[in-house]
C-alpha atoms as a PDB file:
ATOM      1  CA  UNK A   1      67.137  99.205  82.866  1.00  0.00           C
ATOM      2  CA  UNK A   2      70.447  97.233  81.491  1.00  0.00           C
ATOM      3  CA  UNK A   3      70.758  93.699  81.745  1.00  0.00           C
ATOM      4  CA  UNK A   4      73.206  92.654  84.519  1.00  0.00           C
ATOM      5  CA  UNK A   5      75.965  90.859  83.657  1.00  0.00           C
ATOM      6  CA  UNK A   6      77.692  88.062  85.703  1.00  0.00           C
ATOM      7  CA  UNK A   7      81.669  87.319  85.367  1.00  0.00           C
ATOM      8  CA  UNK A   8      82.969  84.321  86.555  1.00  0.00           C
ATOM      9  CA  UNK A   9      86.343  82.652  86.600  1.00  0.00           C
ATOM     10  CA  UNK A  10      86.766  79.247  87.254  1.00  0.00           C
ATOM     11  CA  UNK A  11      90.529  78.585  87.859  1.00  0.00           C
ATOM     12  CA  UNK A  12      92.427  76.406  89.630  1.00  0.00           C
ATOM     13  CA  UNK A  13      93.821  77.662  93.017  1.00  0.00           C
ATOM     14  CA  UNK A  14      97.163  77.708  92.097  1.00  0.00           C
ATOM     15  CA  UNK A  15      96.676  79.665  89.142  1.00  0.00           C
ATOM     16  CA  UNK A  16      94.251  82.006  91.182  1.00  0.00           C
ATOM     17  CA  UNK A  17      97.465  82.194  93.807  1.00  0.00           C
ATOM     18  CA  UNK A  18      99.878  83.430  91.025  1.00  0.00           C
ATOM     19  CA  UNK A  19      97.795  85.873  89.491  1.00  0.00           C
ATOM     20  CA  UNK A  20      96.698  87.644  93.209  1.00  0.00           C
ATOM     21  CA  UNK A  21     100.221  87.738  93.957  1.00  0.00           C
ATOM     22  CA  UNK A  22     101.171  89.525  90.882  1.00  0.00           C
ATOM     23  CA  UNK A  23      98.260  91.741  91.055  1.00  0.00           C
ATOM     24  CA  UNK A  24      99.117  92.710  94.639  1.00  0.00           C
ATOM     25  CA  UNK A  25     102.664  92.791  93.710  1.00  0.00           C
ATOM     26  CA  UNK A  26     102.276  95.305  91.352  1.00  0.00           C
ATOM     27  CA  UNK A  27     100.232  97.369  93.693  1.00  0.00           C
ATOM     28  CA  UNK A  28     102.676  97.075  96.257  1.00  0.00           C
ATOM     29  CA  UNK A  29     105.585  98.390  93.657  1.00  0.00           C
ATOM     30  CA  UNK A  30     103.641 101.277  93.243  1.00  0.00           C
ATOM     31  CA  UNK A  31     103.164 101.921  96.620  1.00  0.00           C
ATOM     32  CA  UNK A  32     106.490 101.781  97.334  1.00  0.00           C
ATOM     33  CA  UNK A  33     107.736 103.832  94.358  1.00  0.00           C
ATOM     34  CA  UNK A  34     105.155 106.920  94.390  1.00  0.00           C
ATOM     35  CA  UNK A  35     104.740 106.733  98.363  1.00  0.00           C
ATOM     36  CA  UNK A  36     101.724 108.106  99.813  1.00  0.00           C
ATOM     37  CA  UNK A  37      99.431 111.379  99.543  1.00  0.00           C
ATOM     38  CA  UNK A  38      98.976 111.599  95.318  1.00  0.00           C
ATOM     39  CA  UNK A  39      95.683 111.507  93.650  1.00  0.00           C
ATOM     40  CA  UNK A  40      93.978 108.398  92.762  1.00  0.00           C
ATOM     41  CA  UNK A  41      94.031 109.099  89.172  1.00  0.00           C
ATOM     42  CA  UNK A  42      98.751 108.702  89.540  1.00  0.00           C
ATOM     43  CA  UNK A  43      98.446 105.268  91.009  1.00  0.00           C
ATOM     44  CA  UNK A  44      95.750 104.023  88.665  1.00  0.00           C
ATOM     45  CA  UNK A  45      98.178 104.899  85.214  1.00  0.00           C
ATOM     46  CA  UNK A  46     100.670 103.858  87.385  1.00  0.00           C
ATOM     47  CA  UNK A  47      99.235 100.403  88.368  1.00  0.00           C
ATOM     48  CA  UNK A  48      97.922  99.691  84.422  1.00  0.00           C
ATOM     49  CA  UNK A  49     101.771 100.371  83.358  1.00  0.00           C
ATOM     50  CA  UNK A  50     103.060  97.983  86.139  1.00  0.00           C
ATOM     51  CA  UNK A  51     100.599  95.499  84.896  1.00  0.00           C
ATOM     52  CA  UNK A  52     101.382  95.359  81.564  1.00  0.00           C
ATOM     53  CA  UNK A  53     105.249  95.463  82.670  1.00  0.00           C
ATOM     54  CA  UNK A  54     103.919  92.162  84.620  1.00  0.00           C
ATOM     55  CA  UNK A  55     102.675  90.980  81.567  1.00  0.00           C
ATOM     56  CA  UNK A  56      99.143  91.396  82.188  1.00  0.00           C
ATOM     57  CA  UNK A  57      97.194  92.739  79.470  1.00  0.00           C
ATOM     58  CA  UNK A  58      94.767  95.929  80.565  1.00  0.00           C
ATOM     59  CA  UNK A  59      92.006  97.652  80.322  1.00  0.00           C
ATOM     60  CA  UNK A  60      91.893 101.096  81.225  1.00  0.00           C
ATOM     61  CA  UNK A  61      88.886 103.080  82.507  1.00  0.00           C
ATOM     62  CA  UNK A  62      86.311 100.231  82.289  1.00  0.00           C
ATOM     63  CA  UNK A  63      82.393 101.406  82.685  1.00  0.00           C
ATOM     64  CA  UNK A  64      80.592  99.541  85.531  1.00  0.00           C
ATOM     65  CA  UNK A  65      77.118  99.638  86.348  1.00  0.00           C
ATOM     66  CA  UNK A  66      76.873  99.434  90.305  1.00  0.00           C
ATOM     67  CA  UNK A  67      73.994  96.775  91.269  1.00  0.00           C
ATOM     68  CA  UNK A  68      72.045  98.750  93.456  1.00  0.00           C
ATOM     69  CA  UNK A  69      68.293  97.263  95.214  1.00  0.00           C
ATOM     70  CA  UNK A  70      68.131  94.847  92.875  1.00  0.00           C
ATOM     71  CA  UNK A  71      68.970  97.469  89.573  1.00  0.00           C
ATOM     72  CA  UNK A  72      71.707  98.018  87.611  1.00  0.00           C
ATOM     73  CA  UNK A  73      72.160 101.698  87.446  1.00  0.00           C
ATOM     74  CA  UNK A  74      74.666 103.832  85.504  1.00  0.00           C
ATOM     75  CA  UNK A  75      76.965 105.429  88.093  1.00  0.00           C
ATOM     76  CA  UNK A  76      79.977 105.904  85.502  1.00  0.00           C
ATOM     77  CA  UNK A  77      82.059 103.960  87.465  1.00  0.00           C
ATOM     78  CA  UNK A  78      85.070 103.439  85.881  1.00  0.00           C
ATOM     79  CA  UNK A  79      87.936 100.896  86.343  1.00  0.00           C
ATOM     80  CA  UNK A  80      91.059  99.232  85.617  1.00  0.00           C
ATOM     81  CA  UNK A  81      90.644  95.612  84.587  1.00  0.00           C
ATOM     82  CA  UNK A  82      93.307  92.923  83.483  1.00  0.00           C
ATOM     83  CA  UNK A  83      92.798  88.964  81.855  1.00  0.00           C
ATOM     84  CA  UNK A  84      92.600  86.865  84.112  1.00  0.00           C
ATOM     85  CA  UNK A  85      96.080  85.225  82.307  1.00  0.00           C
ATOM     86  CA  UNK A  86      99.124  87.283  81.953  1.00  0.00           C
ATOM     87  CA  UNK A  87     100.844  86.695  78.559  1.00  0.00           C
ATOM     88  CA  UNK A  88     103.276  84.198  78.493  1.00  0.00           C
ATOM     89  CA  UNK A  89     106.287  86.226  77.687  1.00  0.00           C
ATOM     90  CA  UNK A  90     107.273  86.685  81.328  1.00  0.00           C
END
């Protein structure tokens, strides 16, 4: 079994305002750019580019164990995951 790992952020709620609206932001972009109807695998490269654009930094095609009854179990899960702070360039 793999140990379970627990993430949290503690942030202020202004700083967790800004970051959801440039995470949903850049979601929205894409939406509106590539439109509906292509396969998930286009609007996740094209979120991670619109991220970093954003000046988050990204990781692409992170492994995560799904909790499942209690156990961690390897679904290879995979996801796109950002810091929490974008880079102060922008």
């Amino acid at each position: 079994m793999m140990a379970q790992t627990t993430w949290r952020i503690a942030l202020p709620a202004d700083e967790l305002n800004r970051i959801s609206e440039g995470v949903i932001g850049a979601a929205i972009a894409v939406h509106r750019e590539l439109g509906p109807g292509l396969l998930e695998s286009a609007y996740e490269a094209c979120l991670a580019f619109e991220l970093v654009d954003r000046g988050f930094p990204v990781l692409d095609q992170v492994e995560l164990p799904v909790q499942y009854r209690g156990r961690m179990i390897d679904a290879g899960s995979r996801s796109i995951c950002w810091s929490a702070k974008p880079s102060s360039s922008n």
